[in-house]
C-alpha atoms as a PDB file:
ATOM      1  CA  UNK A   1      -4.001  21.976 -22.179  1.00  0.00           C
ATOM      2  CA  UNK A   2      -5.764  18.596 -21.302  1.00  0.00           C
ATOM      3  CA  UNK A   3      -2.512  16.818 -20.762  1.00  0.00           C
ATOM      4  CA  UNK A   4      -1.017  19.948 -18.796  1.00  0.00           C
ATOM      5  CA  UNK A   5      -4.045  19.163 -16.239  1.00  0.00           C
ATOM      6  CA  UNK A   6      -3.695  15.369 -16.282  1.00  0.00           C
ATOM      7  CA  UNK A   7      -0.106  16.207 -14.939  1.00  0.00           C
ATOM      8  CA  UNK A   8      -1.368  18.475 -12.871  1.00  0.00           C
ATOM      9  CA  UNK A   9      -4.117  16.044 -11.347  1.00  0.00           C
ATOM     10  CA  UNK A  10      -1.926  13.175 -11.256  1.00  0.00           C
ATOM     11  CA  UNK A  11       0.775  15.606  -8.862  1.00  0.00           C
ATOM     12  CA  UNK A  12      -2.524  16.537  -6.519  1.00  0.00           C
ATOM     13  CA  UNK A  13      -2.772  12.483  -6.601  1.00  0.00           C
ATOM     14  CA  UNK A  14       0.278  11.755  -5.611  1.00  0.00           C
ATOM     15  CA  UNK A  15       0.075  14.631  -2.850  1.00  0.00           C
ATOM     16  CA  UNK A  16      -3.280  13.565  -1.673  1.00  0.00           C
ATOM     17  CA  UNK A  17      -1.265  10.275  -1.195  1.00  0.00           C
ATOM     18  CA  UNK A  18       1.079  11.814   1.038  1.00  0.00           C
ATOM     19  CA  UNK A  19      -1.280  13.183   3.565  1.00  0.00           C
ATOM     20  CA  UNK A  20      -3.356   9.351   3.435  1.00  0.00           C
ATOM     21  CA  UNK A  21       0.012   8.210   4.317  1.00  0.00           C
ATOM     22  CA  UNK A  22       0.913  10.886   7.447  1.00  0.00           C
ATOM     23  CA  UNK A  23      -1.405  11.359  10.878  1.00  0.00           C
ATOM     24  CA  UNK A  24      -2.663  14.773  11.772  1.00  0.00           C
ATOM     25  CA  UNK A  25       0.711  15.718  14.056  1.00  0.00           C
ATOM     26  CA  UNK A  26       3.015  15.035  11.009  1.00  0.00           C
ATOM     27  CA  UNK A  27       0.944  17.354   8.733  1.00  0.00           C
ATOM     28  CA  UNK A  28       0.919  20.414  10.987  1.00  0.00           C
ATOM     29  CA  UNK A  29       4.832  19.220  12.577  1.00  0.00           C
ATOM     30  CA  UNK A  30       6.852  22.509  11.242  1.00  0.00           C
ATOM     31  CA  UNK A  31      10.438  21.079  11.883  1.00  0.00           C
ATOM     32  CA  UNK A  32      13.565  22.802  12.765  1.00  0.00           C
ATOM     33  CA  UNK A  33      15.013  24.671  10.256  1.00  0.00           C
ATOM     34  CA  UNK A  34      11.098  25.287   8.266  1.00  0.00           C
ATOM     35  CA  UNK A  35       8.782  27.817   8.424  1.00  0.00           C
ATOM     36  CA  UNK A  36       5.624  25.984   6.922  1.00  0.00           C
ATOM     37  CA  UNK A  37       4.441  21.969   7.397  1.00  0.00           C
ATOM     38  CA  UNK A  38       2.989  19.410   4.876  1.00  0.00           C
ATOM     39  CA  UNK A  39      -1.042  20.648   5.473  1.00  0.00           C
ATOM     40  CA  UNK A  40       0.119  24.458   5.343  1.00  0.00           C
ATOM     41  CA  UNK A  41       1.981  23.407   1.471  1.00  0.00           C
ATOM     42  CA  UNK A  42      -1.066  21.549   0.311  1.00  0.00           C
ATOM     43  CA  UNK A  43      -3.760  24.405   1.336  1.00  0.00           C
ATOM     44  CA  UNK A  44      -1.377  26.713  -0.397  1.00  0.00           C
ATOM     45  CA  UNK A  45      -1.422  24.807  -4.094  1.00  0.00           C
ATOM     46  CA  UNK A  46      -5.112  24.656  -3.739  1.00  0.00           C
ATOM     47  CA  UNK A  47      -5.692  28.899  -2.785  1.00  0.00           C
ATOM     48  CA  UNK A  48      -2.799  29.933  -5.461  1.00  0.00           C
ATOM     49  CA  UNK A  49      -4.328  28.319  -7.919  1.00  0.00           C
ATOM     50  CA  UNK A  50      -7.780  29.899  -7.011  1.00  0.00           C
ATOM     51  CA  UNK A  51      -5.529  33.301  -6.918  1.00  0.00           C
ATOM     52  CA  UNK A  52      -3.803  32.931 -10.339  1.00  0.00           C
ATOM     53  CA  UNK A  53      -6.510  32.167 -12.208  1.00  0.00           C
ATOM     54  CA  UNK A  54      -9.627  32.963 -10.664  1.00  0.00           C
ATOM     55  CA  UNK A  55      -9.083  36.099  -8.863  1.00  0.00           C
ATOM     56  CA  UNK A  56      -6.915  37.888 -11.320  1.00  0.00           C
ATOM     57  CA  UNK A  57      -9.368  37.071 -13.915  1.00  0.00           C
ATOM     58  CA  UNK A  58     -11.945  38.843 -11.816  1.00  0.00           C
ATOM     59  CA  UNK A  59     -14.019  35.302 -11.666  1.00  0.00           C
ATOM     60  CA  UNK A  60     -15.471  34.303  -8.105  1.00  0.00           C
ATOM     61  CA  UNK A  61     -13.380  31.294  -6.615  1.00  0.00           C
ATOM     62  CA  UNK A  62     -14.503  27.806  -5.528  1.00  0.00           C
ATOM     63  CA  UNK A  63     -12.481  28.461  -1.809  1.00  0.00           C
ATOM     64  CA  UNK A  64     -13.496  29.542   1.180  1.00  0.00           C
ATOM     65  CA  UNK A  65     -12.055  32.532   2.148  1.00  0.00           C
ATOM     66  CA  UNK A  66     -10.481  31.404   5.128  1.00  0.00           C
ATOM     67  CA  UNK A  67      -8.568  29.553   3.149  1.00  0.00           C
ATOM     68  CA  UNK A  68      -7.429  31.881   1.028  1.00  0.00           C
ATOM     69  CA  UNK A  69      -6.011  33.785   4.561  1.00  0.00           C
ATOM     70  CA  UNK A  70      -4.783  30.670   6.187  1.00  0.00           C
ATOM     71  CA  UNK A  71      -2.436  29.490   2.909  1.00  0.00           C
ATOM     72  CA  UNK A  72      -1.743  32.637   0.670  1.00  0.00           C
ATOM     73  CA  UNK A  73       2.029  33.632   0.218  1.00  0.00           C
ATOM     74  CA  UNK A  74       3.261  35.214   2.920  1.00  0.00           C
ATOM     75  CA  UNK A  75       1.503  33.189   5.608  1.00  0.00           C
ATOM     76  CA  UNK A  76       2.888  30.551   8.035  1.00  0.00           C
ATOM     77  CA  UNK A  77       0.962  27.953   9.729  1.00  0.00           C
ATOM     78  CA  UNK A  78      -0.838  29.338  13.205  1.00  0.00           C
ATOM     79  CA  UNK A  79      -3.142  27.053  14.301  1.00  0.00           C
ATOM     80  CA  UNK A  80      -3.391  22.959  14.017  1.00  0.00           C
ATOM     81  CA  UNK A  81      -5.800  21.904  10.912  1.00  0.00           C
ATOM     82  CA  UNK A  82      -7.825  18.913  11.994  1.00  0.00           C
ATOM     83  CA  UNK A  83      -9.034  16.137   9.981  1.00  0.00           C
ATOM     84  CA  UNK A  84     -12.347  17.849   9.167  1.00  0.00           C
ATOM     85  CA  UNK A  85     -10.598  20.824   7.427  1.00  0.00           C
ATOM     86  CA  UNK A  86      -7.872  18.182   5.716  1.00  0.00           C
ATOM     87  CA  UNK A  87     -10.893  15.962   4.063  1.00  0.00           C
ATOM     88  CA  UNK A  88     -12.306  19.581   3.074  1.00  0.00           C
ATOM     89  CA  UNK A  89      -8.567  20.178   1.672  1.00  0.00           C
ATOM     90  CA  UNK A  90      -8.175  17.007  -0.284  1.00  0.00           C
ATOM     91  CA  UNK A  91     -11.752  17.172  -1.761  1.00  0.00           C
ATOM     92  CA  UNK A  92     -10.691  20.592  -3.178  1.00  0.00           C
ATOM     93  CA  UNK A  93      -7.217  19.609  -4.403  1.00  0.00           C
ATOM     94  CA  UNK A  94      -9.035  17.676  -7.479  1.00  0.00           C
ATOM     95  CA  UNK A  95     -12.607  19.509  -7.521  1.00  0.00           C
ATOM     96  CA  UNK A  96     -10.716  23.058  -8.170  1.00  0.00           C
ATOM     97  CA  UNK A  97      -8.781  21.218 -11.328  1.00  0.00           C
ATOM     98  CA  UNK A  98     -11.560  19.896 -12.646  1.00  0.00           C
ATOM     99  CA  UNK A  99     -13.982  23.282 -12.095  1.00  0.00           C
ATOM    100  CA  UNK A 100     -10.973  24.687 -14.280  1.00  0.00           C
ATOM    101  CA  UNK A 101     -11.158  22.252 -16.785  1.00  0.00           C
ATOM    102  CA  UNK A 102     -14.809  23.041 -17.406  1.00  0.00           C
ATOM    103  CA  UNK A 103     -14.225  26.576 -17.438  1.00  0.00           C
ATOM    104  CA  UNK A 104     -11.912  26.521 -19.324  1.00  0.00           C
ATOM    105  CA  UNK A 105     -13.722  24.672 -22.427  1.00  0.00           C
ATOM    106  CA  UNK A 106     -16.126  26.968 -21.895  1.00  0.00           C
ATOM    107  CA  UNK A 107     -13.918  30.070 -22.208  1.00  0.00           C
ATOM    108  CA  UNK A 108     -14.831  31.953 -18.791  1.00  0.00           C
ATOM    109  CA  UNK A 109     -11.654  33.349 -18.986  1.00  0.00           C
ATOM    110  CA  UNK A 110     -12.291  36.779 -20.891  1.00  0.00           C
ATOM    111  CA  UNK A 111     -10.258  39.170 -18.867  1.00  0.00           C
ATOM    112  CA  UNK A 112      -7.017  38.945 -16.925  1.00  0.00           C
ATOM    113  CA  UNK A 113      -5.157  41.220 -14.713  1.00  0.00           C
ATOM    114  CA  UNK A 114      -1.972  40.468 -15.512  1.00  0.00           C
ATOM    115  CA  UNK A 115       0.804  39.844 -12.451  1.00  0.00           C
ATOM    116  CA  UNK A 116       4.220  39.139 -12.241  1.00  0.00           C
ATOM    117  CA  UNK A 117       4.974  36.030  -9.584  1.00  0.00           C
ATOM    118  CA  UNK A 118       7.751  35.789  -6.884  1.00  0.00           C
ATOM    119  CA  UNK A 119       9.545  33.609  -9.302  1.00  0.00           C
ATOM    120  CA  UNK A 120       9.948  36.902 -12.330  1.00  0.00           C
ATOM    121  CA  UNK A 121       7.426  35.264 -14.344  1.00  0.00           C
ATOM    122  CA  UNK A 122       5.200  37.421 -15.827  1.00  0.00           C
ATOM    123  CA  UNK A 123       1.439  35.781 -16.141  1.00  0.00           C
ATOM    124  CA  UNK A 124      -0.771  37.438 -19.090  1.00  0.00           C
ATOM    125  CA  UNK A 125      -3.342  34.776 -19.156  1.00  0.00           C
ATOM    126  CA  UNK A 126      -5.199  32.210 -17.494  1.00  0.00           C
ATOM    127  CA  UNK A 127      -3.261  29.959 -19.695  1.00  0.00           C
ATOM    128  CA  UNK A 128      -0.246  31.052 -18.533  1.00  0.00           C
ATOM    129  CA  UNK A 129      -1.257  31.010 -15.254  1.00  0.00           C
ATOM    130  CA  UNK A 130      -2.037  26.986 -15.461  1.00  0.00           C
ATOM    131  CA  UNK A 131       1.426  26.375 -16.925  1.00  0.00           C
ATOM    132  CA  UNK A 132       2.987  28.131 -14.268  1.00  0.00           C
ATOM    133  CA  UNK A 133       0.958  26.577 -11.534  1.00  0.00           C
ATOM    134  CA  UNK A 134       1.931  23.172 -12.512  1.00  0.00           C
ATOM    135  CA  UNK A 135       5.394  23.809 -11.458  1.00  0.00           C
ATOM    136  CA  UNK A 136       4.571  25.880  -8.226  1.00  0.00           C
ATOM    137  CA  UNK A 137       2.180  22.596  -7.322  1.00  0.00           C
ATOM    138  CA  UNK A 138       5.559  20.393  -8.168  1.00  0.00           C
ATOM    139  CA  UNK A 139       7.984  22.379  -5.899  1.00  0.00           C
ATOM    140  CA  UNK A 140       5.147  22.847  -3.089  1.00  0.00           C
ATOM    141  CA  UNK A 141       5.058  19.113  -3.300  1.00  0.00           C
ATOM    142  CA  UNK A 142       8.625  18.320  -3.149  1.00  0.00           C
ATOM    143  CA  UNK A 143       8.655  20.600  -0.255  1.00  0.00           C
ATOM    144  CA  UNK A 144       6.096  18.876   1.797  1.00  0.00           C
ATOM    145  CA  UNK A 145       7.817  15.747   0.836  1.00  0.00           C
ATOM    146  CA  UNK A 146      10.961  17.237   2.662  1.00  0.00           C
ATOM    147  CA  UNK A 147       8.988  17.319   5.460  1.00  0.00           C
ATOM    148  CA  UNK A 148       7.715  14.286   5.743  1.00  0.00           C
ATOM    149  CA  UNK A 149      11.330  13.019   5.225  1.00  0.00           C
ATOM    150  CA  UNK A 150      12.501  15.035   8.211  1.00  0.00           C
ATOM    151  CA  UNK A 151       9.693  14.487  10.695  1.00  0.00           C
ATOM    152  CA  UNK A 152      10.031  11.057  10.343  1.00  0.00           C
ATOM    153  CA  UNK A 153      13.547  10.809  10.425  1.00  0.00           C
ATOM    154  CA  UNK A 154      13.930   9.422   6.874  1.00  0.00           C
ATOM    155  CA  UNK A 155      17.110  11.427   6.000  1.00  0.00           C
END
């Protein structure tokens, strides 16, 4: 499990890069032929991961709320996130992984409802829910990396 979260951390590094490296109009630019941006795909890793294994293990999560609204599946970006909310963001993107990796030594995870994801798999666990999450974070990465591809004409 410890090297499943240092790949995990190290792909929340590298997207943490991408935002230090894009201004505030290319993270909330949703270009033609997208329905999300770069800021909307970051929030999104952070509150799923809260979802999977927080919330379906009936455990309180480390989010704000809002959060949880503004980036769940099944939203789209409506409103510009300033840089207030994206230091917020980026703060969380390693603080959540490392909450988990504490809670997980020290076995928090009793219960777990499980839940089957948009993608067929079936999650029984928290431990299944990390492994999946590792790949959701890598595809909502590549996305966002599409983006900033597009927006800045890199294609």
């Amino acid at each position: 499990m410890d090297q499943l979260l240092n790949i995990i951390k190290q792909t929340r590094t590298n997207f943490i890069q991408l935002l230090n490296n894009s201004t505030l109009e290319e993270l909330n630019a949703v270009p033609s032929g997208f329905n999300n941006n770069i800021i909307w795909n970051f929030g999104h890793i952070i509150s799923s991961q809260q979802l999977l294994c927080y919330r379906l293990a009936g455990l309180p999560m480390m989010i704000k709320q809002e959060y949880i609204l503004q980036f769940q599946k099944g939203t789209r970006p409506e409103q510009f996130v300033g840089a207030e909310e994206v230091q917020d963001l980026k703060e969380l993107m390693l603080t959540t992984i490392d909450q988990l990796a504490e809670d997980l030594k020290q076995n928090v995870f009793v219960n777990y409802h499980a839940f089957t994801t948009e993608f067929g798999v079936r999650l029984n666990s928290t431990a299944e829910a990390v492994q999946f999450f590792g790949i959701h974070d890598g595809y909502h990465y590549g996305c966002a990396a599409s983006i900033k591809k597009v927006i800045t004409n890199k294609i």
